[in-house]
Protein backbone atom coordinates (compact mmCIF):
# COMPACT_ATOMS: atom_id res chain seq x y z
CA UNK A 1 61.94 275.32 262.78
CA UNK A 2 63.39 276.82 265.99
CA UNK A 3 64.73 273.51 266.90
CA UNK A 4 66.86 273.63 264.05
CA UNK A 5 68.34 276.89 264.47
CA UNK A 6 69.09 276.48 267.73
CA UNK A 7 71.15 272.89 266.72
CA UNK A 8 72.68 275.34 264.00
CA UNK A 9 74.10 277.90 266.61
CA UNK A 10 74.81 275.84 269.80
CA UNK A 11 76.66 273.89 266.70
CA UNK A 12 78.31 277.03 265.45
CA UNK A 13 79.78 278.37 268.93
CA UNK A 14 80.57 275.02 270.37
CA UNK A 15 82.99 273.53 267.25
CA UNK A 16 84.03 276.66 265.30
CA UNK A 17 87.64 276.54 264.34
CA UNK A 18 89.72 278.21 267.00
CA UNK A 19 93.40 278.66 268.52
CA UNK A 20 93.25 277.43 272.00
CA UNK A 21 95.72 280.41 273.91
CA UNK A 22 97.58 278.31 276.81
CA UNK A 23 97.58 280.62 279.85
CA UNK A 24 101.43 280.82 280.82
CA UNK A 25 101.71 281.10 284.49
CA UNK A 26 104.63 281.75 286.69
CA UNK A 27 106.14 278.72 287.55
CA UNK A 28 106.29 278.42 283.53
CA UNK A 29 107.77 281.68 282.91
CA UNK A 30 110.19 281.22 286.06
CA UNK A 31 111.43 277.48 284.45
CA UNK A 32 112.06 279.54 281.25
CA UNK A 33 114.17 281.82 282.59
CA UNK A 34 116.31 279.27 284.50
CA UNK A 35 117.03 277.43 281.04
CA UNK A 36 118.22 280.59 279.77
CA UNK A 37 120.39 281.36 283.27
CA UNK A 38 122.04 277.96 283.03
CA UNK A 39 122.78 277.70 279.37
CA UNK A 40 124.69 281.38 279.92
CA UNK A 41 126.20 279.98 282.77
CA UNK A 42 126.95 276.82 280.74
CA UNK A 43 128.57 279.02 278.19
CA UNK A 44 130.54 281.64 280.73
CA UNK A 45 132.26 277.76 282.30
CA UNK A 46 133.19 276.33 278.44
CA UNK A 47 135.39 279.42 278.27
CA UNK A 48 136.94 278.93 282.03
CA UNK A 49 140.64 277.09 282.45
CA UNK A 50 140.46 273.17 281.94
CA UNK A 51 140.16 272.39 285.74
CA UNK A 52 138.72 269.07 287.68
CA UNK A 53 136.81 272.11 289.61
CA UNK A 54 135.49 273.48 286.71
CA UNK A 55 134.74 270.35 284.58
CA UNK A 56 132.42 269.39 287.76
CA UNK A 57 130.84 272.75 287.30
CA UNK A 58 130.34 272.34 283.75
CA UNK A 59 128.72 268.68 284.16
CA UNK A 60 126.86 269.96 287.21
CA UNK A 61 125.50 272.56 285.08
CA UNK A 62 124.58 270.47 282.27
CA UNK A 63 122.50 268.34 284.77
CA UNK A 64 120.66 271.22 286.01
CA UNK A 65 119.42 272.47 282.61
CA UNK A 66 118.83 269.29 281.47
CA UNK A 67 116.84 268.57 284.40
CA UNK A 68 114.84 272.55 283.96
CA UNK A 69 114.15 270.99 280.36
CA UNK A 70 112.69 267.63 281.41
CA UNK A 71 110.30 269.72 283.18
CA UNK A 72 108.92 272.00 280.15
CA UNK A 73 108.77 268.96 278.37
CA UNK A 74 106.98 267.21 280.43
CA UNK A 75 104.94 270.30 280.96
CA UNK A 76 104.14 270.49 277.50
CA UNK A 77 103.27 266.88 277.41
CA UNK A 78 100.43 267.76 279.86
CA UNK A 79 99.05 270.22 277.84
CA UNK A 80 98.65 268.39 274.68
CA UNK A 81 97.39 265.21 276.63
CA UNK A 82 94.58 267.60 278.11
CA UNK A 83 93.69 269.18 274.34
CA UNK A 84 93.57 265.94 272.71
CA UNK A 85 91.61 264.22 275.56
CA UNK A 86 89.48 267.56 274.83
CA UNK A 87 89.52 267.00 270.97
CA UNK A 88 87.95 263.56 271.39
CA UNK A 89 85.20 265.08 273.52
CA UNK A 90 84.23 267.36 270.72
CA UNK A 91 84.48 264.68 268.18
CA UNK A 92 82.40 262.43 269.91
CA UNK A 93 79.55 264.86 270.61
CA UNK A 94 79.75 266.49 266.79
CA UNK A 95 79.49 262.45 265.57
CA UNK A 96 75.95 262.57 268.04
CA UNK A 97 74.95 265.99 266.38
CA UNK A 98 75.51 264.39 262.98
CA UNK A 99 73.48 261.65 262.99
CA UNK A 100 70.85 263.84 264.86
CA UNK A 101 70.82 265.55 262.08
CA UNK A 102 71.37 263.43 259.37
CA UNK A 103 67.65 261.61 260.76
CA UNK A 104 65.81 265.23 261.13
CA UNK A 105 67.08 265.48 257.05
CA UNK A 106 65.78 262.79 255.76
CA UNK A 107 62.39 262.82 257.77
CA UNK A 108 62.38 266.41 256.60
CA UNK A 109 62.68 265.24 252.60
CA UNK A 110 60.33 262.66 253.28
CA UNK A 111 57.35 264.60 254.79
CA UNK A 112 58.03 267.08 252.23
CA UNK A 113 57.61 264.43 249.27
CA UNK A 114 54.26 262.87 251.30
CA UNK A 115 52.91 266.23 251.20
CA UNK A 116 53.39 267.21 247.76
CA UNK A 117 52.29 263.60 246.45
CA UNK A 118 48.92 264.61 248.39
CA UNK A 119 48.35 268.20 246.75
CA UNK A 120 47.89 268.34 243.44
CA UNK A 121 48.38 272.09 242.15
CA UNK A 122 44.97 271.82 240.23
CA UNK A 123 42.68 270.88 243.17
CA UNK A 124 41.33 274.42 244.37
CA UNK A 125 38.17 274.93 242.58
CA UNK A 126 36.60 276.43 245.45
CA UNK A 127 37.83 279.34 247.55
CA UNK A 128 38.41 276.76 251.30
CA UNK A 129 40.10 274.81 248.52
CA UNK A 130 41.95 277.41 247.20
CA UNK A 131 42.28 278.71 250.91
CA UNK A 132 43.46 275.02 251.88
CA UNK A 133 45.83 274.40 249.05
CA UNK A 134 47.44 277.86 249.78
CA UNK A 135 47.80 277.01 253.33
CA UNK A 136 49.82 273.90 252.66
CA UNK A 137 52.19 275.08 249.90
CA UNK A 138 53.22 277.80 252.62
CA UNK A 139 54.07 274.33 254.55
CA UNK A 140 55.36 272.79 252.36
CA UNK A 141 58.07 276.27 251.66
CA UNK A 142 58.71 276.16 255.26
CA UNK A 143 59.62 272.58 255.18
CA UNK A 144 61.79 272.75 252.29
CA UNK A 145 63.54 275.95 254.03
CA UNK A 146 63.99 274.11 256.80
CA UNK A 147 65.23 270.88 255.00
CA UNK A 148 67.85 273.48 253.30
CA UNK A 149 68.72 274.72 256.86
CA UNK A 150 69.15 271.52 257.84
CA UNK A 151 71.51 270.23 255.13
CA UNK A 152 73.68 273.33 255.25
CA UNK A 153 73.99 272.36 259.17
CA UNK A 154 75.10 269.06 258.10
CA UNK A 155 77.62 269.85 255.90
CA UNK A 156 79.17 272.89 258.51
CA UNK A 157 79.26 270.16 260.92
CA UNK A 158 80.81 267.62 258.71
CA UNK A 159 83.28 270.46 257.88
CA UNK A 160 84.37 270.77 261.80
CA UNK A 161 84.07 267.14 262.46
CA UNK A 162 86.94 266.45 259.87
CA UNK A 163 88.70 269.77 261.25
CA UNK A 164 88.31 268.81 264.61
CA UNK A 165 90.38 265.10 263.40
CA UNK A 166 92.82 266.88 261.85
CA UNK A 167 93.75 269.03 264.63
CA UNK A 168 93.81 265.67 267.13
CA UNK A 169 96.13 264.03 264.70
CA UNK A 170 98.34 266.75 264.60
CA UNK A 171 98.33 267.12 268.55
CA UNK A 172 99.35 263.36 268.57
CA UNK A 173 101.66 263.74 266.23
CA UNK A 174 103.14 266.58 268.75
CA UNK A 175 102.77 264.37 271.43
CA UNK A 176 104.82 261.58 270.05
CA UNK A 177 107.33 263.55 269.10
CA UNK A 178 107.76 265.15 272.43
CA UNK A 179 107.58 261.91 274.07
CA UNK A 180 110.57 261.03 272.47
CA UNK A 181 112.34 264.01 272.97
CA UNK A 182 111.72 263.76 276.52
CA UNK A 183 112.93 260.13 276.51
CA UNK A 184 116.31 261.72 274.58
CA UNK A 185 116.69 263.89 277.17
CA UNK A 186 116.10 261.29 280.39
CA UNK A 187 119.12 259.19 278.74
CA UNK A 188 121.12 262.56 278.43
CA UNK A 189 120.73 263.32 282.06
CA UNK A 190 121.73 259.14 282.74
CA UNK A 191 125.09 259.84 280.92
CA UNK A 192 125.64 263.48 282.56
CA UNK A 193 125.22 261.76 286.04
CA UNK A 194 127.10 258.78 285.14
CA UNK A 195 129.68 261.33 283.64
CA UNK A 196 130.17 262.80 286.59
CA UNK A 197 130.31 260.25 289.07
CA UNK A 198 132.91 258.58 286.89
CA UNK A 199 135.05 261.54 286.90
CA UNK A 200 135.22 261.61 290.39
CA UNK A 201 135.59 258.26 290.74
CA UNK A 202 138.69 257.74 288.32
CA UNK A 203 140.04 260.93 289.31
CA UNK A 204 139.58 260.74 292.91
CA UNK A 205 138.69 264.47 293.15
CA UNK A 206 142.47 265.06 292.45
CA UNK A 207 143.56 267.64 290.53
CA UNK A 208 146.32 266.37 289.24
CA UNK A 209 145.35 263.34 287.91
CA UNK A 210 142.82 264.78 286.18
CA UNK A 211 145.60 266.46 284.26
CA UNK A 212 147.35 263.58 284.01
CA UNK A 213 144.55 261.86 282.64
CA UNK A 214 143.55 264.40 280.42
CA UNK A 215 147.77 265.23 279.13
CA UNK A 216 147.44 261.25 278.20
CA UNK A 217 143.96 261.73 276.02
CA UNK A 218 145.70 264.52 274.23
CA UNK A 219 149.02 262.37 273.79
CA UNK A 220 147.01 259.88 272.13
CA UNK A 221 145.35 261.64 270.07
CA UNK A 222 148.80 263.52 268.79
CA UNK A 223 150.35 259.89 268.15
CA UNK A 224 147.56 259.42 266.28
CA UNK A 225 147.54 262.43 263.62
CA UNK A 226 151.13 261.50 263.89
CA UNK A 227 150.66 257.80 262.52
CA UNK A 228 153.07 256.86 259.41
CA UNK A 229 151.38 255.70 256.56
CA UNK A 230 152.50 252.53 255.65
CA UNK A 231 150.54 251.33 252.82
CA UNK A 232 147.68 250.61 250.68
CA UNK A 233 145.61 247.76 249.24
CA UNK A 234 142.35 245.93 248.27
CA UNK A 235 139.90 244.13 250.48
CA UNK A 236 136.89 242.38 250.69
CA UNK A 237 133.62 242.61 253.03
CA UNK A 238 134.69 240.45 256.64
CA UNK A 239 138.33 240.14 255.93
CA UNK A 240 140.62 240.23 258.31
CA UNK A 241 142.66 243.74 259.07
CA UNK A 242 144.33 243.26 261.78
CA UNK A 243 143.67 242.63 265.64
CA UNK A 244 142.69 244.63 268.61
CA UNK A 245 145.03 246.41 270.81
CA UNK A 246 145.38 248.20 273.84
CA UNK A 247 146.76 251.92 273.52
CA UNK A 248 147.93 251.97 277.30
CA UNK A 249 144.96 254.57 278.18
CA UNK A 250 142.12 252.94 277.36
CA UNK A 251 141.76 250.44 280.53
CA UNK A 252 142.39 247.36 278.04
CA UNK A 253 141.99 246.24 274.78
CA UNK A 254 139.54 247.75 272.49
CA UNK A 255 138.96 248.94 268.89
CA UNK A 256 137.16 252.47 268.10
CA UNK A 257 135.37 252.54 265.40
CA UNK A 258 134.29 255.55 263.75
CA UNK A 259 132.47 256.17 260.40
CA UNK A 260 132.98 259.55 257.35
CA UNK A 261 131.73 260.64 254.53
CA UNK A 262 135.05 260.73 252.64
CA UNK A 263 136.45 259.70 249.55
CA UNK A 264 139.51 258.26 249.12
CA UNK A 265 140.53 261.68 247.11
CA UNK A 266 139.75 263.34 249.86
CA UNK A 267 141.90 261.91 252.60
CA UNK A 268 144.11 265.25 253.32
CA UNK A 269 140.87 267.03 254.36
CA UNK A 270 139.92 264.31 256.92
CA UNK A 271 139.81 265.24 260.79
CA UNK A 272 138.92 262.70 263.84
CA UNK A 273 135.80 265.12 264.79
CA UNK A 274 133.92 265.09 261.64
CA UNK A 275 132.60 261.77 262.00
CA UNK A 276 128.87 260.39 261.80
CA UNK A 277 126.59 258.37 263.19
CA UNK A 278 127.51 254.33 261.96
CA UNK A 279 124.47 252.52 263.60
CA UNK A 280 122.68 252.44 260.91
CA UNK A 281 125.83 251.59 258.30
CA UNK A 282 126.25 248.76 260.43
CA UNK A 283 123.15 247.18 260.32
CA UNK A 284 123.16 247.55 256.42
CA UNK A 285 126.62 246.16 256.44
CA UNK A 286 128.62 243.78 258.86
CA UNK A 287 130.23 244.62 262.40
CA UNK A 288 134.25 245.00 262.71
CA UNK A 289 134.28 242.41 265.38
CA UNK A 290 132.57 239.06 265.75
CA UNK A 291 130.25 238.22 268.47
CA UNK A 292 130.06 238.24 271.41
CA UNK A 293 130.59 242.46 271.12
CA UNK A 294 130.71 244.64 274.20
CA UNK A 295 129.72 248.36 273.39
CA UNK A 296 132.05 249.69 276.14
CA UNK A 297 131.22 253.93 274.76
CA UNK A 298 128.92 254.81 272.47
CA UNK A 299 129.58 257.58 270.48
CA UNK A 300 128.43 261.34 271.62
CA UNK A 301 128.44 262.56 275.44
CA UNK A 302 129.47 259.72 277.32
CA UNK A 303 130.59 258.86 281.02
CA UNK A 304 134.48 259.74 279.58
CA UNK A 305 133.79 262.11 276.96
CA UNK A 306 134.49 264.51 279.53
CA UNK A 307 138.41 263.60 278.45
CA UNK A 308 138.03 264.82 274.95
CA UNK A 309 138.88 268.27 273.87
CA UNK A 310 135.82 268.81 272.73
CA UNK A 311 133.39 266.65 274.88
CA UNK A 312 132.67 264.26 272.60
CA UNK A 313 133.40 260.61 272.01
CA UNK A 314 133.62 260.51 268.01
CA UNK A 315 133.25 256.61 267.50
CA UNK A 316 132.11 253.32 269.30
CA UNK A 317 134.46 251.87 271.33
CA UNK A 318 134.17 247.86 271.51
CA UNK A 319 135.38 244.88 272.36
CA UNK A 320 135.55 240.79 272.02
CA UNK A 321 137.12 237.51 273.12
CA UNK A 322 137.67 237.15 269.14
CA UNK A 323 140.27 240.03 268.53
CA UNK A 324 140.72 239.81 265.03
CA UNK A 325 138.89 242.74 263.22
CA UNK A 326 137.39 242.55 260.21
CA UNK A 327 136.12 244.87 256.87
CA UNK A 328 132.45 246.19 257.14
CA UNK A 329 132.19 246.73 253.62
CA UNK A 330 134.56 246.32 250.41
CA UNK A 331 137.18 248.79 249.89
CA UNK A 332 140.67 250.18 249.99
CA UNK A 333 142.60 249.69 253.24
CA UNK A 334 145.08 252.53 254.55
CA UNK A 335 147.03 251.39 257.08
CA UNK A 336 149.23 253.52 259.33
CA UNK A 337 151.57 252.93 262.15
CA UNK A 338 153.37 255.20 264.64
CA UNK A 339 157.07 253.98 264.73
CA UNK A 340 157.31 254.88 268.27
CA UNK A 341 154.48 253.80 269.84
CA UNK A 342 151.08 251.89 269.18
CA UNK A 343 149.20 254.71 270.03
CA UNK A 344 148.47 255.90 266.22
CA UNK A 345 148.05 251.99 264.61
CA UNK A 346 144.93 252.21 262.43
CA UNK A 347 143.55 251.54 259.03
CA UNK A 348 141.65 254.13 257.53
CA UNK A 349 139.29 252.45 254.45
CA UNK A 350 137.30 253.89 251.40
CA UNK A 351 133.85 252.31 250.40
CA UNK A 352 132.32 252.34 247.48
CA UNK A 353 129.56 254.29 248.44
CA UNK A 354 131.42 257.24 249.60
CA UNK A 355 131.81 256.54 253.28
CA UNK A 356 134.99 255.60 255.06
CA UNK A 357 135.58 253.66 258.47
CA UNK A 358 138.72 253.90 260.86
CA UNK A 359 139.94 251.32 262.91
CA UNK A 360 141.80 252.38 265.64
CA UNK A 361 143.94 250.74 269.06
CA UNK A 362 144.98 247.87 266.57
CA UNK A 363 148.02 246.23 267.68
């Protein structure tokens, strides 16, 4: 019997439910406290003049914090690696403990049904049978206590067993999810570096072609909103629109290609930043362009979306020895053209479903 209790509490204190407290040392608390100093910083810069100085700052800053965040991530990573590896130590040894006591059960059952098989309740005629008899049905109790003992062991342990795989799927759940976090943030600080070398590269650390660089972005942009509509009609999936052109900023040919949820009511309220994501539109659907396609910016925080007002690069910029672009989806076609210029030359068209894509640098 004192085998069994002792399974039952080493069982009990070992694999109990609990909340594992992560000790937070310095070097944590000190990495904290530089991702809050830098994204201040970050935010003191955003509100400084539009300089070359100052948009090296910025990006410098960005890489910084991104780089204090790679570490808690990977930090973190650590730590759940270490409980999970810890989980399936506890799990293993509770699937030992259960068959260990899933055998002591059923020889426990069995010896108890041998023994009552063997004494009949009407065989003490004589007091050492009497005596005997007596003897054994105390034996037989304690065997049947201990069988119950044993069974609610089982089923406590069975109870943390399943707990125990819960909790390790959830940690690797965690895991994964921070794994790819910490990948999104390793690309991040790949554009952020690439963003600034480019900078310096294209503006040679001069001032004032930054400005000029940045007074032609914004010039674009204004011959775009300025664009003339011209007019309006019906078109199907992959036909032709128009072909690619070359705005005189954009280092060649290209067409941007951005994606809305927008309805063709709607098309007062639209503005260039409100955009979203088209990868997966354009899987479901067709490609502007025919292949081969270069992706020359993605859309987001790219190597030049240190150009745009607002840091961003709202679209996919590509391009292809076939010019000619084409519908990604039925519709109705807006097309627009700047008299002056062929900055603003786009088509702006209305899906079906709701969504609408723009075509822009067309010639």
């Amino acid at each position: 019997m004192s085998f069994i209790f002792v399974i039952i509490a080493f069982i009990w204190q070992l694999f109990l439910p609990h909340t594992v407290l992560l000790a937070q040392d310095q070097s944590v608390s000190d990495l904290e406290s530089k991702i809050v100093e830098y994204t201040k910083k970050l935010e003191e810069l955003s509100k400084s003049k539009d300089t070359l100085a100052n948009q090296i700052k910025i990006i410098t800053s960005q890489i910084d914090l991104t780089l204090l965040k790679i570490s808690q991530t990977e930090y973190n990573v650590s730590v759940l690696v270490k409980e999970i590896s810890s989980l399936s130590v506890k799990i293993a040894d509770l699937d030992v403990y259960l068959n260990q006591l899933s055998s002591a059960y059923i020889e426990q059952v069995t010896q108890n049904y041998k023994l009552q098989k063997r004494v009949p309740s009407f065989l003490f005629f004589s007091d050492a049978s009497f005596n005997s008899w007596l003897e054994r049905s105390k034996y037989i109790t304690l065997i049947q206590k201990n069988s119950q003992d044993t069974l609610l062991s089982l089923e406590t342990t069975r109870t943390n067993y399943d707990l125990q795989k819960q909790e390790k799927e959830h940690k690797q759940k965690e895991l994964e999810d921070l794994e790819i976090k910490l990948d999104g943030q390793k690309k991040s600080l790949a554009n952020q570096k690439s963003s600034k070398s480019n900078l310096l590269a294209v503006t040679k650390n001069d001032e004032a072609r930054y400005q000029q660089l940045k007074q032609a972005a914004e010039s674009e942009l204004s011959s775009l909103l300025a664009a003339k509509f011209v007019g309006k009609r019906n078109v199907k999936k992959g036909e032709a629109l128009g072909m690619m052109g070359n705005t005189g900023y954009s280092f060649g040919d290209h067409l941007h290609f951005g994606l809305y949820d927008l309805r063709e009511e709607s098309l007062s309220s639209w503005t260039y930043q409100n955009d979203i994501d088209a990868s997966d539109y354009l899987k479901n659907q067709i490609w502007p362009m025919s292949d081969p396609i270069e992706i020359t910016q993605g859309r987001g925080q790219t190597k030049y979306s240190y150009l745009y007002a607002d840091k961003f690069h709202h679209g996919i910029d590509m391009v292809s020895p076939n010019k000619t672009i084409k519908t990604v989806n039925d519709g109705v076609a807006y097309f627009f053209r700047n008299a002056q210029s062929s900055l603003g030359n786009h088509v702006k068209l209305f899906h079906p479903d709701g969504k609408m894509s723009l075509y822009l640098h067309m010639q």
